[in-house]
C-alpha atoms as a PDB file:
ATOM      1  CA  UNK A   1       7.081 -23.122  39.142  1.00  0.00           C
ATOM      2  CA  UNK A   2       4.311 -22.067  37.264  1.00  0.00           C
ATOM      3  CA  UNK A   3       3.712 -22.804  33.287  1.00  0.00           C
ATOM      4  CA  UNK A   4       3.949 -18.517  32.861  1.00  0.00           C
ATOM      5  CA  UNK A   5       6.733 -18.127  35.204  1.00  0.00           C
ATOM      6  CA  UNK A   6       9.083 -20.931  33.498  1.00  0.00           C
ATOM      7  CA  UNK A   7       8.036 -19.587  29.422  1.00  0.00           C
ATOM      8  CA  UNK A   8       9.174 -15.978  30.622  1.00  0.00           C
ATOM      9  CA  UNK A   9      12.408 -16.766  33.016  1.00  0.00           C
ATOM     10  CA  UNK A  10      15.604 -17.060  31.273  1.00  0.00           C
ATOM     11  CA  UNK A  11      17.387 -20.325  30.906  1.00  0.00           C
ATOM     12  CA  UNK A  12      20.865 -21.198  30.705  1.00  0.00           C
ATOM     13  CA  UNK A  13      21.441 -22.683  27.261  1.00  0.00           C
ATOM     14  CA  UNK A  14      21.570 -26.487  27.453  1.00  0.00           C
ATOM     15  CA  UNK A  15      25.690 -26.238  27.816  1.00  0.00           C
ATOM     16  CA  UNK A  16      26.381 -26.319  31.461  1.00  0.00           C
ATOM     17  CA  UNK A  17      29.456 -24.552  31.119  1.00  0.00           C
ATOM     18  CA  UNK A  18      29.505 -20.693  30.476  1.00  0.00           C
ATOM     19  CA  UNK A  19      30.549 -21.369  26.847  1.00  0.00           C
ATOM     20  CA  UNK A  20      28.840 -19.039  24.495  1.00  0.00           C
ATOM     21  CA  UNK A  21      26.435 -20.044  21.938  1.00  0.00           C
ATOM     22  CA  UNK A  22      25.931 -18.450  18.270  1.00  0.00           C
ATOM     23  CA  UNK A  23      22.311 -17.913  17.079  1.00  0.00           C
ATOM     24  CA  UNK A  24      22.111 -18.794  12.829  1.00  0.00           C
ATOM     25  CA  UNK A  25      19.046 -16.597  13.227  1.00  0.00           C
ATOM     26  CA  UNK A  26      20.424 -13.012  14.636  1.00  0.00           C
ATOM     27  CA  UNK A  27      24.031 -13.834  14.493  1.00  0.00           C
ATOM     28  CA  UNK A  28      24.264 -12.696  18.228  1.00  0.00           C
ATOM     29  CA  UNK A  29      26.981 -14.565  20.676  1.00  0.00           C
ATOM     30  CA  UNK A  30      24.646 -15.624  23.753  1.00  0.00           C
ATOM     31  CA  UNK A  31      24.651 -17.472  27.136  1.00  0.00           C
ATOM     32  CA  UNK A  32      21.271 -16.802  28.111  1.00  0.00           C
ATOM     33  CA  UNK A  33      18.415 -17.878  26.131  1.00  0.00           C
ATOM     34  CA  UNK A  34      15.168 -16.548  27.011  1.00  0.00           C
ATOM     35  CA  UNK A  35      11.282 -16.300  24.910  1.00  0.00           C
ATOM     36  CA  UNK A  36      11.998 -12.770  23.135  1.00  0.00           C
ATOM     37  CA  UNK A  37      15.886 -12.834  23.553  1.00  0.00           C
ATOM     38  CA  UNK A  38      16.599 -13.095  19.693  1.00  0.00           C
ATOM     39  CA  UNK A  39      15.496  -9.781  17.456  1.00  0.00           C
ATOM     40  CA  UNK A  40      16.004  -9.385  14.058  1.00  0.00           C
ATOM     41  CA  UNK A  41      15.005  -5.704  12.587  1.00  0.00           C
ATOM     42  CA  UNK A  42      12.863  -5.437   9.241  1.00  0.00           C
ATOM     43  CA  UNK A  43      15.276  -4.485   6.420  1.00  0.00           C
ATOM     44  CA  UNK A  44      14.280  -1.499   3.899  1.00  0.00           C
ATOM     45  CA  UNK A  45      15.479  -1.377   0.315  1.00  0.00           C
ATOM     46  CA  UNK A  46      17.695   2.098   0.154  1.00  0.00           C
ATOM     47  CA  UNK A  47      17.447   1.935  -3.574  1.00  0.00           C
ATOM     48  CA  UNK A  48      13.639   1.986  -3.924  1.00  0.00           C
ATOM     49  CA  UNK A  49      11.347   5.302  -3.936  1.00  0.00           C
ATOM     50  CA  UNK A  50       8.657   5.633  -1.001  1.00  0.00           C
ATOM     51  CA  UNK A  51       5.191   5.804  -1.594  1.00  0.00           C
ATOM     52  CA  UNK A  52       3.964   9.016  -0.658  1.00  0.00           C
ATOM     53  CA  UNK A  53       1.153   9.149   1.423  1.00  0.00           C
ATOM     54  CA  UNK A  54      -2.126  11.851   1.278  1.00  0.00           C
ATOM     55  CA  UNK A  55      -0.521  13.611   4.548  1.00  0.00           C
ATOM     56  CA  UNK A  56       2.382  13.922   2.248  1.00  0.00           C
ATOM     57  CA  UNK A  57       4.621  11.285   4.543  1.00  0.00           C
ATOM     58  CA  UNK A  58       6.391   9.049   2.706  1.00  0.00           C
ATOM     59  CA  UNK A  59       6.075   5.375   3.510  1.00  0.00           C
ATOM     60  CA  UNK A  60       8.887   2.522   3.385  1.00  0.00           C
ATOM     61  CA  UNK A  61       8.017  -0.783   3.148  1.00  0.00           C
ATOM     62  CA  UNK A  62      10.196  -3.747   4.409  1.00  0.00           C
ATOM     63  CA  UNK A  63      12.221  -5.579   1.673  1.00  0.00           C
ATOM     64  CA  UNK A  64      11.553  -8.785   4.175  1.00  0.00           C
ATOM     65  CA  UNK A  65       7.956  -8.538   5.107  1.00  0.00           C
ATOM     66  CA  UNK A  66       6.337  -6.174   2.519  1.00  0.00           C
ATOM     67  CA  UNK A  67       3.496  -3.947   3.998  1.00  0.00           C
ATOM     68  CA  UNK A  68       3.910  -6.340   7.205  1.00  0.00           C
ATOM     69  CA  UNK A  69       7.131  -3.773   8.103  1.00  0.00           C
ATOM     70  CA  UNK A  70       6.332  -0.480   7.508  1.00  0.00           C
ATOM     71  CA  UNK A  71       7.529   2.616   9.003  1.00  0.00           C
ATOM     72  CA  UNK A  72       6.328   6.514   7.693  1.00  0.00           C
ATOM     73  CA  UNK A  73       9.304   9.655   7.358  1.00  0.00           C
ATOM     74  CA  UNK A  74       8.094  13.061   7.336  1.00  0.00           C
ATOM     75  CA  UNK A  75      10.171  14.178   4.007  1.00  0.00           C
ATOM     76  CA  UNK A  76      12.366  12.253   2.074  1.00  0.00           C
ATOM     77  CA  UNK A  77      15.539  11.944   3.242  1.00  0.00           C
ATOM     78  CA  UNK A  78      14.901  13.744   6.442  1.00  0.00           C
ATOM     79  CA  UNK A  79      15.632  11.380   8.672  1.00  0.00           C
ATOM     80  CA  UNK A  80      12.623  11.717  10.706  1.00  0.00           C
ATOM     81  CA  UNK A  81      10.925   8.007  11.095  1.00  0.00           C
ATOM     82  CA  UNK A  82       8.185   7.293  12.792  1.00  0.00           C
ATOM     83  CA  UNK A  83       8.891   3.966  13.853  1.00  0.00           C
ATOM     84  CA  UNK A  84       6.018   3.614  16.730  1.00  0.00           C
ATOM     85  CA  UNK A  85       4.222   1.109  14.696  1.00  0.00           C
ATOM     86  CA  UNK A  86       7.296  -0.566  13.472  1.00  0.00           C
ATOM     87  CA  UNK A  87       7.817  -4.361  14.952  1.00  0.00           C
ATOM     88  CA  UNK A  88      10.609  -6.726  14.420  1.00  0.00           C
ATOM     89  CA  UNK A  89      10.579  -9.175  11.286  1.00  0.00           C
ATOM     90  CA  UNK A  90      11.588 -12.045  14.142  1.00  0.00           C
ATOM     91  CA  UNK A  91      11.057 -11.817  17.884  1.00  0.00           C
ATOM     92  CA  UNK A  92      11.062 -15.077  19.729  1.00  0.00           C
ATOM     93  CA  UNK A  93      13.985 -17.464  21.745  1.00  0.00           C
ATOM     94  CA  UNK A  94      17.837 -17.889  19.901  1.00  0.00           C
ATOM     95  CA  UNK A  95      18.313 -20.150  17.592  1.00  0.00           C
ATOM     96  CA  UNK A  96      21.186 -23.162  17.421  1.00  0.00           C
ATOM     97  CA  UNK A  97      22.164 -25.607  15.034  1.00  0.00           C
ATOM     98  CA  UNK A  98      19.920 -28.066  16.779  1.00  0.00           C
ATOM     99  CA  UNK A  99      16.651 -25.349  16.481  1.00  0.00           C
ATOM    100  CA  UNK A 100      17.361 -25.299  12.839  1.00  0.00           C
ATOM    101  CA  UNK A 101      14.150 -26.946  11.613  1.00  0.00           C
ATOM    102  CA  UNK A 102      12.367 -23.605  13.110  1.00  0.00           C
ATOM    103  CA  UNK A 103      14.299 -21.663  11.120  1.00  0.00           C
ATOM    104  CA  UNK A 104      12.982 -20.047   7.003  1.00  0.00           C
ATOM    105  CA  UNK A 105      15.946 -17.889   5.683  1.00  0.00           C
ATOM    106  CA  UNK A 106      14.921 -15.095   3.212  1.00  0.00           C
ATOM    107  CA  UNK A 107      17.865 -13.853   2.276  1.00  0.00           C
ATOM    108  CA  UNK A 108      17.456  -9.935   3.391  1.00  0.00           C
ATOM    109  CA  UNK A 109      17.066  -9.680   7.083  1.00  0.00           C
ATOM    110  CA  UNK A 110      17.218 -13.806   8.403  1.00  0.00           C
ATOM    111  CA  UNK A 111      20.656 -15.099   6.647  1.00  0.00           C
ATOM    112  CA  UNK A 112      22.324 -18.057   6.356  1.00  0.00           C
ATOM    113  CA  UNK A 113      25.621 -18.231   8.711  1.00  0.00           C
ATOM    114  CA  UNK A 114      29.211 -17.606   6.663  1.00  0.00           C
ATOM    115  CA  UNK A 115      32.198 -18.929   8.288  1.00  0.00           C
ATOM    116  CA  UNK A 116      36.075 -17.334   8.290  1.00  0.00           C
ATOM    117  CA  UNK A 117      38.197 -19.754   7.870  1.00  0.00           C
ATOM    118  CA  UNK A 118      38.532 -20.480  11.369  1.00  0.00           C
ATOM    119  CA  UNK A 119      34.910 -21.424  11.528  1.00  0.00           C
ATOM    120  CA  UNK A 120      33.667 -17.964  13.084  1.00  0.00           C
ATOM    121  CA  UNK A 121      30.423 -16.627  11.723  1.00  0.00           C
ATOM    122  CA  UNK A 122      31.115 -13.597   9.747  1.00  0.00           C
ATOM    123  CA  UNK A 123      28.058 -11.866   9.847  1.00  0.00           C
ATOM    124  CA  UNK A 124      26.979  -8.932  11.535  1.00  0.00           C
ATOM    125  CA  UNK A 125      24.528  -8.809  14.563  1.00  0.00           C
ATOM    126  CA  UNK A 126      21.543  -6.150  13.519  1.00  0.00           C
ATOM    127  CA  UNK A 127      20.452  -4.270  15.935  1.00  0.00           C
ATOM    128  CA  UNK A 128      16.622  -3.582  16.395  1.00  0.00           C
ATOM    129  CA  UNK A 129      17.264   0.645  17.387  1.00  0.00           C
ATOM    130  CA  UNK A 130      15.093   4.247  16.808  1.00  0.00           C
ATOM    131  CA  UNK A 131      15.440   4.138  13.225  1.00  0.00           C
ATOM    132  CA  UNK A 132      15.160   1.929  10.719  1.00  0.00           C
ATOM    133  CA  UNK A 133      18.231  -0.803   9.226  1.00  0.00           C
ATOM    134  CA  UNK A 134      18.526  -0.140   5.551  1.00  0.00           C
ATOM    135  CA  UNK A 135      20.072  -2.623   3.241  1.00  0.00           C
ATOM    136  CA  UNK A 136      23.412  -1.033   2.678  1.00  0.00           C
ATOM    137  CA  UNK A 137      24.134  -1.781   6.738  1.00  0.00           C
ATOM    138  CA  UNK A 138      23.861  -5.664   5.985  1.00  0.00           C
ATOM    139  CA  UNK A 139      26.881  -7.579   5.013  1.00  0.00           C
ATOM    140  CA  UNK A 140      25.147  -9.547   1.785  1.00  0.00           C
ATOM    141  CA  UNK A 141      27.156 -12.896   0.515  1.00  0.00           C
ATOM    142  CA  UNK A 142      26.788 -14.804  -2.615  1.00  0.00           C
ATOM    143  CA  UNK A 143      24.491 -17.556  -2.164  1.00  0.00           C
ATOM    144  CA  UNK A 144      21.995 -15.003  -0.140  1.00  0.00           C
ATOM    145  CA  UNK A 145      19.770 -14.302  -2.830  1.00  0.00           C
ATOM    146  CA  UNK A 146      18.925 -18.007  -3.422  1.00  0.00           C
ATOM    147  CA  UNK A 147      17.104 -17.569  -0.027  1.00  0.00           C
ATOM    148  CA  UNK A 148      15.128 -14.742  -1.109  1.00  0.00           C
ATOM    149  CA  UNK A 149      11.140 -15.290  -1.167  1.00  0.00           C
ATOM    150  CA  UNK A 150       9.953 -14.232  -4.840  1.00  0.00           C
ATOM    151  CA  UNK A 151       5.949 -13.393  -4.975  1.00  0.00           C
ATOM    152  CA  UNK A 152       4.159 -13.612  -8.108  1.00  0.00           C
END
């Protein structure tokens, strides 16, 4: 097998059995691990104003990745995103407990796991979809904005 062929096959996770793994990156149940099998979604801040562009779009920026997640809506509140250009803040292979050294929280969009008190993560899964994940769809915990990265 090939160096290509064995980075873009899927792999069984390392458990032989068909138990189910949890990723503390996406929050995703999985059983199949694979190079791009983990996405996690940019987050935009609901609260904040767009900047308005000269077309006279309106551009959000990503409350993870700043001007690095950016996606343009014809009017405010419209509805109409233009997310062609938009790419996931994370895009790479699951991550376990024993991948956790790969792993930089920030507290909006990649957050720390929070257990029930049978030990299940709580958190939801974000989907990457045709319009953009605002911050009022994440399920925020206290301790999360200890993780957030403050510029300046």
């Amino acid at each position: 097998m090939d160096a290509y062929h064995s980075r873009t096959q899927p792999t069984r996770s390392l458990s032989v059995s068909a138990c189910r793994e949890h990723c503390i990156r996406c929050h995703k149940d999985f059983s199949i691990n694979y190079p791009s099998a983990c996405v996690v979604p940019h987050v935009f801040d609901s609260r904040c104003d767009p900047l308005r562009l000269y077309s006279g779009e309106f551009q959000w920026m990503s409350e993870c990745c700043g001007g690095y997640g950016t996606v343009t809506e014809e009017e405010p509140g419209s509805g109409a995103f233009r997310m062609m250009e938009l790419t996931a803040c994370y895009r790479g292979p699951h991550t376990t407990r024993k991948d956790v050294m790969r792993l930089q929280y920030n507290g909006v969009s990649v957050l720390r796991c929070k257990h029930n008190g049978s030990g299940k993560c709580i958190r939801n899964y974000l989907m990457q979809r045709n319009r953009p994940v605002f911050d009022k769809e994440v399920v925020y915990c206290d301790g999360d904005e200890q993780d957030r990265h403050h510029d300046g």
